[in-house]
N, C-alpha and C. Protein backbone atom coordinates (compact mmCIF):
# COMPACT_ATOMS: atom_id res chain seq x y z
N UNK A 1 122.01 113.14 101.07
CA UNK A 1 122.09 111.78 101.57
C UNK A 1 122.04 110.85 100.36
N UNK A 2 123.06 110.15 100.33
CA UNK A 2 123.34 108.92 99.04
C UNK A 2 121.97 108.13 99.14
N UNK A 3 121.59 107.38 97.90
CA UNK A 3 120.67 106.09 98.36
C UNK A 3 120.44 104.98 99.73
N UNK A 4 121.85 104.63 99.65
CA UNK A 4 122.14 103.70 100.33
C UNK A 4 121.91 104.03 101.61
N UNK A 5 122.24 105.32 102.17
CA UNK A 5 121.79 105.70 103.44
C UNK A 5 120.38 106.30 104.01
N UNK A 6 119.89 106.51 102.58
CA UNK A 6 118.20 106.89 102.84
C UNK A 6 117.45 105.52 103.23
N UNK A 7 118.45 104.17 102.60
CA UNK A 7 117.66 103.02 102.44
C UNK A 7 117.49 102.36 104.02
N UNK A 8 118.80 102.94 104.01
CA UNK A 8 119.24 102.15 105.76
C UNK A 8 118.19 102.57 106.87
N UNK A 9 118.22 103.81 106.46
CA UNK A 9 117.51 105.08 107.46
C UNK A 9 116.33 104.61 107.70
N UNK A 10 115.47 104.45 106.19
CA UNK A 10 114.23 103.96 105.89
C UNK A 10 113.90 102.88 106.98
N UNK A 11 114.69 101.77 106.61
CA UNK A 11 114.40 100.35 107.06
C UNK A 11 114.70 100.56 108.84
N UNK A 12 115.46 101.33 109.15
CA UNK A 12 115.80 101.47 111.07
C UNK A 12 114.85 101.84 110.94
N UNK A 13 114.39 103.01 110.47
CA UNK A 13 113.31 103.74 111.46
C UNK A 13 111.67 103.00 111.12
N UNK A 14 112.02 102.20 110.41
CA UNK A 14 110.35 101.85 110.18
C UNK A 14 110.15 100.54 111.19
N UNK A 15 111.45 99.60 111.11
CA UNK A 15 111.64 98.37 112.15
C UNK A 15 111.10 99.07 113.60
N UNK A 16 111.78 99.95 113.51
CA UNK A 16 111.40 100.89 115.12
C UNK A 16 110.20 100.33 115.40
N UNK A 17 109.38 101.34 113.98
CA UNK A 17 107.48 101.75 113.99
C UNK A 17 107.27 100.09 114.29
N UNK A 18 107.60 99.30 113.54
CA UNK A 18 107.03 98.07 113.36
C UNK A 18 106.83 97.16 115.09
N UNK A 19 107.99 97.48 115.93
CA UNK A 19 108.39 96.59 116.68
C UNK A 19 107.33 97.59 117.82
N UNK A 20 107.58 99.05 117.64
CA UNK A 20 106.37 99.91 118.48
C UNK A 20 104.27 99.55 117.97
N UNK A 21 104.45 98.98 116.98
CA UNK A 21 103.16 98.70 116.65
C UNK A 21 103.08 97.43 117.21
N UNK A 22 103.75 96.36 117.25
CA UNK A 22 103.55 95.22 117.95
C UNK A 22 103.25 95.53 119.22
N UNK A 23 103.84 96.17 120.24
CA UNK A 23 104.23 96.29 121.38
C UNK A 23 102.42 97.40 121.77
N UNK A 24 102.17 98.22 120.81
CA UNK A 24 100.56 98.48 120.94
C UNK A 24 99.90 97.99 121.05
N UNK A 25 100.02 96.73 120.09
CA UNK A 25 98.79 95.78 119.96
C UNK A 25 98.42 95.09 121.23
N UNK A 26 99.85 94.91 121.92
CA UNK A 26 99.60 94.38 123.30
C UNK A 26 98.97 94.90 124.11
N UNK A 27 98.92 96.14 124.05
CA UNK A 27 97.82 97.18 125.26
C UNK A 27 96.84 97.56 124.87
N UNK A 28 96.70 97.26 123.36
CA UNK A 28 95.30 97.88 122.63
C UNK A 28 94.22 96.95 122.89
N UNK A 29 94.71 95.80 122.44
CA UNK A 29 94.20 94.60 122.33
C UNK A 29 94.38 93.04 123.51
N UNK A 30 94.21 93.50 124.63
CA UNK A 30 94.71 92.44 125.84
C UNK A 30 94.49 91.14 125.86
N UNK A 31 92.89 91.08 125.09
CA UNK A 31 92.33 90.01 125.33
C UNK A 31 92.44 89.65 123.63
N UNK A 32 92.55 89.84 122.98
CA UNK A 32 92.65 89.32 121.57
C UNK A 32 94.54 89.15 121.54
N UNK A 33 95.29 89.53 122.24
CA UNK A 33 96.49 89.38 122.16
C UNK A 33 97.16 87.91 121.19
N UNK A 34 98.00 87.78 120.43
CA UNK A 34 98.08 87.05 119.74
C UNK A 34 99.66 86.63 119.80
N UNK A 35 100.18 85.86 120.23
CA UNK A 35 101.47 85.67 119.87
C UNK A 35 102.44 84.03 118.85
N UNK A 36 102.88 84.33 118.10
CA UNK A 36 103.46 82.90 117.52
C UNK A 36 103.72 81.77 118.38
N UNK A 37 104.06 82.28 119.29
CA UNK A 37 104.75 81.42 120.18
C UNK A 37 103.46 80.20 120.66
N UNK A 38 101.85 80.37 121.01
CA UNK A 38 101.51 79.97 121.28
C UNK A 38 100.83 78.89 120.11
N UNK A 39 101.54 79.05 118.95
CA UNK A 39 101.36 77.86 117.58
C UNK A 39 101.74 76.72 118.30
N UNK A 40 102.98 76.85 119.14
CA UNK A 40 103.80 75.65 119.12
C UNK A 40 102.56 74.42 119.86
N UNK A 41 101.90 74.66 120.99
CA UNK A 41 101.37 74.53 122.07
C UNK A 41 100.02 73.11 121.07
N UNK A 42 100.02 74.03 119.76
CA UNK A 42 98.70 73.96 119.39
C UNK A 42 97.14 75.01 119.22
N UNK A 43 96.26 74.61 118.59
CA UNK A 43 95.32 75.41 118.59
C UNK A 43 94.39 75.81 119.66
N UNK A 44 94.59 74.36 120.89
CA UNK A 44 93.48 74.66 121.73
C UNK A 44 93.40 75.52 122.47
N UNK A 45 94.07 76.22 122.69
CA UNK A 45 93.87 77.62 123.10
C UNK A 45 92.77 78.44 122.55
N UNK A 46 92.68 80.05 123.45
CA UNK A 46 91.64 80.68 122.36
C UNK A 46 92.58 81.55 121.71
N UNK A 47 92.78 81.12 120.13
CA UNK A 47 93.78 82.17 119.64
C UNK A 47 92.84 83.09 119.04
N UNK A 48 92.76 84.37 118.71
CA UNK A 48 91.84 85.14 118.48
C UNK A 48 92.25 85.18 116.79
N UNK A 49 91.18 85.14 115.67
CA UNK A 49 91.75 85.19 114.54
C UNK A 49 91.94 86.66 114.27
N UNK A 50 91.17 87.57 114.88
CA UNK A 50 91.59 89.27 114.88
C UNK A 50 92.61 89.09 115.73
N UNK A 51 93.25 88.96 116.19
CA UNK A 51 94.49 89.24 116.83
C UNK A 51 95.65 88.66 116.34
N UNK A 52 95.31 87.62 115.54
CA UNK A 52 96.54 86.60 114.44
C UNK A 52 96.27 87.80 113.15
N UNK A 53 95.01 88.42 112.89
CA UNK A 53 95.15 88.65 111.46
C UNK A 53 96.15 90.32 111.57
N UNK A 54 95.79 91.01 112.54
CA UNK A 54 96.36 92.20 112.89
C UNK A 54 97.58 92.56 113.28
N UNK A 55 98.41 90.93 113.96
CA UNK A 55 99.87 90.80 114.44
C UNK A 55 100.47 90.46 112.81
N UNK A 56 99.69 90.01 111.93
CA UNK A 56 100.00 89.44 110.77
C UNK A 56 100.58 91.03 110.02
N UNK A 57 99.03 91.79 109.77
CA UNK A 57 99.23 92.96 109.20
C UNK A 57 100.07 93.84 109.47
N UNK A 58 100.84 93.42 110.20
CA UNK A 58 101.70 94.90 110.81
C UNK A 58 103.18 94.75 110.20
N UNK A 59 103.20 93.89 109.35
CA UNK A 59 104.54 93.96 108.66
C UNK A 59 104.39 95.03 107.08
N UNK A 60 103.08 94.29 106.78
CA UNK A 60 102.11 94.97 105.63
C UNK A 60 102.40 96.24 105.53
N UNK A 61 101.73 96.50 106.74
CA UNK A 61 101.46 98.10 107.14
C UNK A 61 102.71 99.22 106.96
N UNK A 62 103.41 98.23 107.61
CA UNK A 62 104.87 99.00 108.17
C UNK A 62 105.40 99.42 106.65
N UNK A 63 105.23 98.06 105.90
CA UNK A 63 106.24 98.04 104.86
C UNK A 63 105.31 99.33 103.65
N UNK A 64 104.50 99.23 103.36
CA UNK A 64 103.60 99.71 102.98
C UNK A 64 103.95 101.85 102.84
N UNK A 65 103.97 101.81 104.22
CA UNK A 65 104.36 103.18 104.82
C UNK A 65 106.01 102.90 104.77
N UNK A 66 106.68 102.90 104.72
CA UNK A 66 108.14 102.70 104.37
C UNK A 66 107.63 103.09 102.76
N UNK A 67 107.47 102.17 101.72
CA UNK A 67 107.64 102.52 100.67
C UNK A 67 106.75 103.74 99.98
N UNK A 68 105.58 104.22 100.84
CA UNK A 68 105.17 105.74 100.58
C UNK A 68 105.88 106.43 101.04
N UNK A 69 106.74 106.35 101.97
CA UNK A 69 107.86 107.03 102.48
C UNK A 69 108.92 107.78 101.37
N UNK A 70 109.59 106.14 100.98
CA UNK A 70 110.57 106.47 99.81
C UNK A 70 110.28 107.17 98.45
N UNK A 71 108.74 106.83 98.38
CA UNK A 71 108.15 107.20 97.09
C UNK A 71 107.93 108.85 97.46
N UNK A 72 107.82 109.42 98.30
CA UNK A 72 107.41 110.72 98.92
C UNK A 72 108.65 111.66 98.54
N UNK A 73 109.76 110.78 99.13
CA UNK A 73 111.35 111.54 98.94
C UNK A 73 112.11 111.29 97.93
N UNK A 74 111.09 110.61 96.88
CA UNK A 74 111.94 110.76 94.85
C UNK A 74 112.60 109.39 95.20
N UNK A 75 112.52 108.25 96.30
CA UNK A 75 113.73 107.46 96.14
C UNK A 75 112.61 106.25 95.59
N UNK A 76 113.05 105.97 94.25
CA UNK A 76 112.18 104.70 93.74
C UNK A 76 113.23 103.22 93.43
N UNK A 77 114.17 103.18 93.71
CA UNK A 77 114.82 102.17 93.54
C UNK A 77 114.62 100.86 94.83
N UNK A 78 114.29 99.66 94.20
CA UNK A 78 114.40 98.75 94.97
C UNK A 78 113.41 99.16 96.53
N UNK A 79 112.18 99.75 96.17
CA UNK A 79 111.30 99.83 97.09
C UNK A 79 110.82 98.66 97.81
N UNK A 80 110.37 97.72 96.85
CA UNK A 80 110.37 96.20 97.37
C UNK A 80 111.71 95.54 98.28
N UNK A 81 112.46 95.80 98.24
CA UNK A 81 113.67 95.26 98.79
C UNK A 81 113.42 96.22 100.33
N UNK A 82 113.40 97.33 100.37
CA UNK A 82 113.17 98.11 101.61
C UNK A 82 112.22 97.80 102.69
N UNK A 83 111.09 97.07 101.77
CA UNK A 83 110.02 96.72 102.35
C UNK A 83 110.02 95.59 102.98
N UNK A 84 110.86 94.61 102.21
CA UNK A 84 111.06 93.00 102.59
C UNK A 84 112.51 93.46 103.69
N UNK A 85 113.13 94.65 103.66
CA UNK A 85 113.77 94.23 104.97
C UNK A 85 113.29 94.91 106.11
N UNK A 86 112.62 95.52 105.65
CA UNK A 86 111.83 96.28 107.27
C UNK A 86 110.88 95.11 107.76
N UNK A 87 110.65 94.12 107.30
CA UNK A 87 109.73 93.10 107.65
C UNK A 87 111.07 92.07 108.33
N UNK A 88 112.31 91.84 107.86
CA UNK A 88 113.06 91.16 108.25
C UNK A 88 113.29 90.94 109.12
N UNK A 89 114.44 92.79 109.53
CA UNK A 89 114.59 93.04 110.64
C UNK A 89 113.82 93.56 111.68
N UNK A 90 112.49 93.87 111.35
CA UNK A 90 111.40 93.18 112.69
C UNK A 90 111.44 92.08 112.82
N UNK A 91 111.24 91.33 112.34
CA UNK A 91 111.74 89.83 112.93
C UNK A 91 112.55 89.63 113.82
N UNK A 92 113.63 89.81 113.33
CA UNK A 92 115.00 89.76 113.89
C UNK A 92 115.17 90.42 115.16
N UNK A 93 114.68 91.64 115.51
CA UNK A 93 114.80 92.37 116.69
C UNK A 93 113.58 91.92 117.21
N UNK A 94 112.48 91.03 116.76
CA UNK A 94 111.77 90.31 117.99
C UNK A 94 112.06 88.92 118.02
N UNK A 95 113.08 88.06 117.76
CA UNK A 95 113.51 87.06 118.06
C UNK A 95 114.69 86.67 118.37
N UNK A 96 115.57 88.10 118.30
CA UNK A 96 117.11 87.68 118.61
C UNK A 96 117.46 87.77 119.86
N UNK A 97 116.94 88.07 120.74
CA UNK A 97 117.20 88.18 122.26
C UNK A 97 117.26 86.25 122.68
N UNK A 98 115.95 85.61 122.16
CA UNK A 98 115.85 84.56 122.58
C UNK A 98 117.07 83.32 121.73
N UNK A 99 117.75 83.75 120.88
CA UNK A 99 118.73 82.81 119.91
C UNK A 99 120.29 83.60 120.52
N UNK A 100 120.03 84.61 121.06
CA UNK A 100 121.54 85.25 121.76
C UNK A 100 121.75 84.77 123.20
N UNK A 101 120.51 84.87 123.90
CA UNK A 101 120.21 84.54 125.11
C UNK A 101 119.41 83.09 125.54
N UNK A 102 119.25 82.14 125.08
CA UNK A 102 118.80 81.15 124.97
C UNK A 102 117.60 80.70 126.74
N UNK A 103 118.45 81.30 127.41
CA UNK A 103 118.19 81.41 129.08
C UNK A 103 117.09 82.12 128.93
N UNK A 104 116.66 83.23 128.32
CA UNK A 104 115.65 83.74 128.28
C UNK A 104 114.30 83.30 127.84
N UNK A 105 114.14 82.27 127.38
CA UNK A 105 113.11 81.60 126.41
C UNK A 105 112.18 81.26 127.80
N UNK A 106 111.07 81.16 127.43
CA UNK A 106 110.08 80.86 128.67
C UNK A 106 110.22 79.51 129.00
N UNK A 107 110.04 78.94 130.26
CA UNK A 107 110.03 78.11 131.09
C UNK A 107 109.09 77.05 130.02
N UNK A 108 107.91 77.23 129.66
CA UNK A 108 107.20 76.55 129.15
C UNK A 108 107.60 75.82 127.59
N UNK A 109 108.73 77.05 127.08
CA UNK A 109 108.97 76.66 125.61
C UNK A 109 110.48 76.33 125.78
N UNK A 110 111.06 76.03 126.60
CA UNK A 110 112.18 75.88 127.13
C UNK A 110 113.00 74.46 126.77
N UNK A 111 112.22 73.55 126.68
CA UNK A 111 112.59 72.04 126.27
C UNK A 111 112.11 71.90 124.95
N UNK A 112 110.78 72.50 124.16
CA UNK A 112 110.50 72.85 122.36
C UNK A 112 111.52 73.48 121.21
N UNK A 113 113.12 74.14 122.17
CA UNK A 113 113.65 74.88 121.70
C UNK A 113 113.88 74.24 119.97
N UNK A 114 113.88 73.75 119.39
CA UNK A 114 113.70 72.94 117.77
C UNK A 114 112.58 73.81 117.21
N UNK A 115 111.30 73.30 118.10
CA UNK A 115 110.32 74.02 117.61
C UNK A 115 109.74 75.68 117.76
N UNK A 116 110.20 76.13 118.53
CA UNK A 116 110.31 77.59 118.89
C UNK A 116 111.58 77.95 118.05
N UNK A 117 112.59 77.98 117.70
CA UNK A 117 113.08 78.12 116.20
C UNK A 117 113.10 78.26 115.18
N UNK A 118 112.09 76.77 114.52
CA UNK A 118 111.78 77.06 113.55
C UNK A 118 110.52 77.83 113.42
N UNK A 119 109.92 77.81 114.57
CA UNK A 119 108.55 79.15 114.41
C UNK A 119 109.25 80.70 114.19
N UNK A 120 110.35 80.69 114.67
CA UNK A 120 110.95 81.77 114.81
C UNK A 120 111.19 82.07 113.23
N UNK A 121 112.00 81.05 112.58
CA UNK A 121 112.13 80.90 111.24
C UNK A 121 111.21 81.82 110.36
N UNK A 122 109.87 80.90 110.61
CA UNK A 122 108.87 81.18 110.54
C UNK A 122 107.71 82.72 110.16
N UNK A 123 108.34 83.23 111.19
CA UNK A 123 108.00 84.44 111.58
C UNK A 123 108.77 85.61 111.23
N UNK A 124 109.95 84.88 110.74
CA UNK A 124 111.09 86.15 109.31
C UNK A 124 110.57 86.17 108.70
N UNK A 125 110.14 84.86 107.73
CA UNK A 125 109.48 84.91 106.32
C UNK A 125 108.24 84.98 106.13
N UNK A 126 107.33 85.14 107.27
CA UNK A 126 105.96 85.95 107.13
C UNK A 126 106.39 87.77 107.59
N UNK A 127 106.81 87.74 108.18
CA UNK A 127 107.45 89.34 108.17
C UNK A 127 107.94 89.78 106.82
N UNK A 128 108.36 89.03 106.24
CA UNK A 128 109.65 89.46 105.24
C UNK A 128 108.46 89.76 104.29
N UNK A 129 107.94 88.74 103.57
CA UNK A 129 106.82 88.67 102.99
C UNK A 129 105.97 90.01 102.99
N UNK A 130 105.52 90.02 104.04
CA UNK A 130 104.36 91.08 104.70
C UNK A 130 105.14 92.47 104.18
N UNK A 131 105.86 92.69 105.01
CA UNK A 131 106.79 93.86 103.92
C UNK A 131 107.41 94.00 102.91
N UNK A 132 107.59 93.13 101.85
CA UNK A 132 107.49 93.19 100.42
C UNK A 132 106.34 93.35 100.03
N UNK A 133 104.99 92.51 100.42
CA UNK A 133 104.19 93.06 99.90
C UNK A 133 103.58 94.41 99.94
N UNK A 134 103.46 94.86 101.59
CA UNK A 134 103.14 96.34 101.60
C UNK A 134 103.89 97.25 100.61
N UNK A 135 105.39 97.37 100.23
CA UNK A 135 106.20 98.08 99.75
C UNK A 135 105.55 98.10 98.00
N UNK A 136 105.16 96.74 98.02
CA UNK A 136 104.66 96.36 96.48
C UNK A 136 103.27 97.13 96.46
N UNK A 137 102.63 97.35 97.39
CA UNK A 137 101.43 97.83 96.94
C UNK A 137 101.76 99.46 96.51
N UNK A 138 102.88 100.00 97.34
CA UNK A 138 102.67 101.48 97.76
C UNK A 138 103.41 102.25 96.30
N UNK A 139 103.52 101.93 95.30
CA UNK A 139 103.45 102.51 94.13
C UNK A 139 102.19 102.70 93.61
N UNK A 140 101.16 101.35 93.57
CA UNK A 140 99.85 101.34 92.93
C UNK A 140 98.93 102.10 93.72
N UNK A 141 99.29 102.41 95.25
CA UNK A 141 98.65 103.50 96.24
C UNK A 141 98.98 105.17 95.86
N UNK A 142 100.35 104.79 95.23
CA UNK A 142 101.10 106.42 95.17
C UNK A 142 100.32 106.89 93.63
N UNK A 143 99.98 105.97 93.06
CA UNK A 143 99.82 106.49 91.40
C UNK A 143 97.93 106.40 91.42
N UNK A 144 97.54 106.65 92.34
CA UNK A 144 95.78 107.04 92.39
C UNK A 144 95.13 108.45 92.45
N UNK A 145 94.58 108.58 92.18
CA UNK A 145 94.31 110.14 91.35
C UNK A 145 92.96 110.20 92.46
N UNK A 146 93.23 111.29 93.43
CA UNK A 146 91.97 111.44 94.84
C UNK A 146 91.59 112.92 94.21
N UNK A 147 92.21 113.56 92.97
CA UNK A 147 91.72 114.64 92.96
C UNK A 147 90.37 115.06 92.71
N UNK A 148 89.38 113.84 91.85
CA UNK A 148 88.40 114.09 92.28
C UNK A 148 87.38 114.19 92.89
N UNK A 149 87.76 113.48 93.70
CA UNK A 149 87.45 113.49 95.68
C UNK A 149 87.14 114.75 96.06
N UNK A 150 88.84 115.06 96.35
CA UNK A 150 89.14 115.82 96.97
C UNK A 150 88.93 117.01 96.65
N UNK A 151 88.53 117.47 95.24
CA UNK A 151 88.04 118.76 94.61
C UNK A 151 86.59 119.26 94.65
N UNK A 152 85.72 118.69 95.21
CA UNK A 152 84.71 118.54 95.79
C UNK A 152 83.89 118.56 97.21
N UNK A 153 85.08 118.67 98.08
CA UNK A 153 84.69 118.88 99.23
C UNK A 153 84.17 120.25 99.47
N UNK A 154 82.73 119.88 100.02
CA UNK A 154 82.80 121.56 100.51
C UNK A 154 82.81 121.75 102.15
N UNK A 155 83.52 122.28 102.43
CA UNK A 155 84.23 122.15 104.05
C UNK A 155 82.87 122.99 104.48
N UNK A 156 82.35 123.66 104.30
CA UNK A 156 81.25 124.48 105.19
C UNK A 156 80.48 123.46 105.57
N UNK A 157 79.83 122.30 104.47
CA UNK A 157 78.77 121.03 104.76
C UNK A 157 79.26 120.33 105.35
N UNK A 158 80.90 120.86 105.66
CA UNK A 158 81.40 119.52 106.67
C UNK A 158 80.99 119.67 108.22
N UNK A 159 81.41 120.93 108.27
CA UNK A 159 81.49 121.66 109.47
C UNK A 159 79.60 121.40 109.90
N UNK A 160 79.24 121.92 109.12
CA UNK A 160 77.58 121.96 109.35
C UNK A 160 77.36 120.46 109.69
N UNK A 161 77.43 119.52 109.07
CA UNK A 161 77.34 118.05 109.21
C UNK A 161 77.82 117.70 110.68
N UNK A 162 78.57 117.73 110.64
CA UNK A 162 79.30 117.84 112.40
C UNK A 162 78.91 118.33 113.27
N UNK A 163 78.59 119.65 113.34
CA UNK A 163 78.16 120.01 114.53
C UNK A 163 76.19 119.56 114.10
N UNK A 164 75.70 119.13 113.34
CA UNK A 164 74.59 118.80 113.98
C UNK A 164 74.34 116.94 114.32
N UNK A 165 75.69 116.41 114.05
CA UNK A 165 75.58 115.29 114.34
C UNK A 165 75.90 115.16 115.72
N UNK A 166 76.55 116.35 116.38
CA UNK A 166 76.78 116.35 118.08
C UNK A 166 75.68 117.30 118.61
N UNK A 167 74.65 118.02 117.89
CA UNK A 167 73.69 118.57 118.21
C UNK A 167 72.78 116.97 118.85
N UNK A 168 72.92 116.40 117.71
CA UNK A 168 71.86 115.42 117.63
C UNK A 168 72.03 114.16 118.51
N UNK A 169 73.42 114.10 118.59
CA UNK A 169 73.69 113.03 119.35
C UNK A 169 73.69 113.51 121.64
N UNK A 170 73.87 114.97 121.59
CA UNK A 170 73.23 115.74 123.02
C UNK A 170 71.80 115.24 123.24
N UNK A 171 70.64 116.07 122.16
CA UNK A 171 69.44 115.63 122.24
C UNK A 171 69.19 114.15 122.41
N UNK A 172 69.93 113.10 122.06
CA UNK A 172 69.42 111.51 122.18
C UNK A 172 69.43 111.54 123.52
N UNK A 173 71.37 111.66 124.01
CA UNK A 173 71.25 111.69 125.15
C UNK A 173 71.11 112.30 126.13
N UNK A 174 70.50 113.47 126.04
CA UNK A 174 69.24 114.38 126.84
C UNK A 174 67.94 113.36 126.87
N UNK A 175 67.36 112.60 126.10
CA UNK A 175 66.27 111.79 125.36
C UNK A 175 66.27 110.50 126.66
N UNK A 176 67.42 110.02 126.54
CA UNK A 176 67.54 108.82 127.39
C UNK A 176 67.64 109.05 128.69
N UNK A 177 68.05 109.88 129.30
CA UNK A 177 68.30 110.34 130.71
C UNK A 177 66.96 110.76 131.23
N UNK A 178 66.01 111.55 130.02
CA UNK A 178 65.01 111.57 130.57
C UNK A 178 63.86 110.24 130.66
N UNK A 179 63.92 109.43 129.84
CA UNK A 179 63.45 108.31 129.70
C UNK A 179 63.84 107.41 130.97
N UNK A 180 64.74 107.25 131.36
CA UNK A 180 65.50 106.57 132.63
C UNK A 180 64.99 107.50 133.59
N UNK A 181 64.77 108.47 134.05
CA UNK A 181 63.87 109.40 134.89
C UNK A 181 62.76 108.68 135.37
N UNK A 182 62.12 108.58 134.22
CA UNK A 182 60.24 107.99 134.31
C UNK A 182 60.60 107.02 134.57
N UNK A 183 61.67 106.13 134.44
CA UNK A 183 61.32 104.47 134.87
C UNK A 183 61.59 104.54 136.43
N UNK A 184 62.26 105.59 136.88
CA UNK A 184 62.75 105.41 137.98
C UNK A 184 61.67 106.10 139.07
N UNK A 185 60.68 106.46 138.49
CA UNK A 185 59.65 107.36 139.19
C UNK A 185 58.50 106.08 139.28
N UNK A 186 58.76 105.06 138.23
CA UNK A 186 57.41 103.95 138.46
C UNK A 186 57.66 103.31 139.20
């Protein structure tokens, strides 16, 4: 596979991840849910700043993993560029329905269309951003040396560690059930 088509590949399939990580956040997170759209409105709403900072991060993220991606498969050219368009075209595939389809825009943001635009604007070039920068980090991530971490583990103390932290955590709650017993006997 030429560059050019690893690059393409890269950037579809990570837009995918990106537009599937948004679409999580919505079921992960119901009540912290965060969307641009409700900038236009103003602040008085409750916008959740974990839910602005996490809809934020997910271009980061995406782009981030895209360029450990490329860095994984020898492709080091223009990693930053891969990154800033996987942030793009998330954008783009979450705002082009409403600039193709105009009818579709909500009832409420329906007469703002100026300002739901340029939020839209908006929301390329914090995407775009967000995935240049992730892409920018994931060289200085790829070139960290865990070997001496990782040469040190001794998996038996892991295993041992574990099972007496679920030893221990049975006995609590063996501990409490019996404690809730006696209150229920006074």
């Amino acid at each position: 596979m030429d560059n050019l088509s690893f690059s393409l590949l890269l950037i579809f399939l990570f837009s995918l991840v990106t537009m599937g990580l948004l679409k999580a956040q919505k079921k992960i997170m119901p009540k912290r849910y965060f969307h641009y759209e409700r900038l236009i409105d103003g602040l008085d709403e409750d916008v959740s700043f974990l839910g602005a900072l996490f809809r934020s991060s997910i271009p980061v993220i995406t782009g981030l993993l895209a360029g450990l991606t490329a860095l994984y498969f020898g492709y080091t050219e223009n990693i930053n560029l891969i990154g800033a368009s996987v942030g793009f075209f998330s954008a783009f595939c979450l705002v082009w329905p409403d600039y193709y389809n105009p009818e579709l825009i909500s009832p409420n943001y329906a007469k703002q269309k100026a300002k739901l635009y340029t939020l839209y604007i908006m929301v390329a070039v914090i995407f775009t951003v967000g995935g240049f920068f992730g892409a920018f980090l994931a060289p200085l991530l790829m070139e960290i040396d865990t070997s001496a971490a990782t040469n040190i583990f001794d998996f038996k103390s892991i295993i041992n560690s574990v099972v007496a932290a679920i030893i221990f955590s049975v006995l609590i709650f063996a501990l409490k059930r019996l404690v809730a017993s006696f209150r229920k006997e006074e």
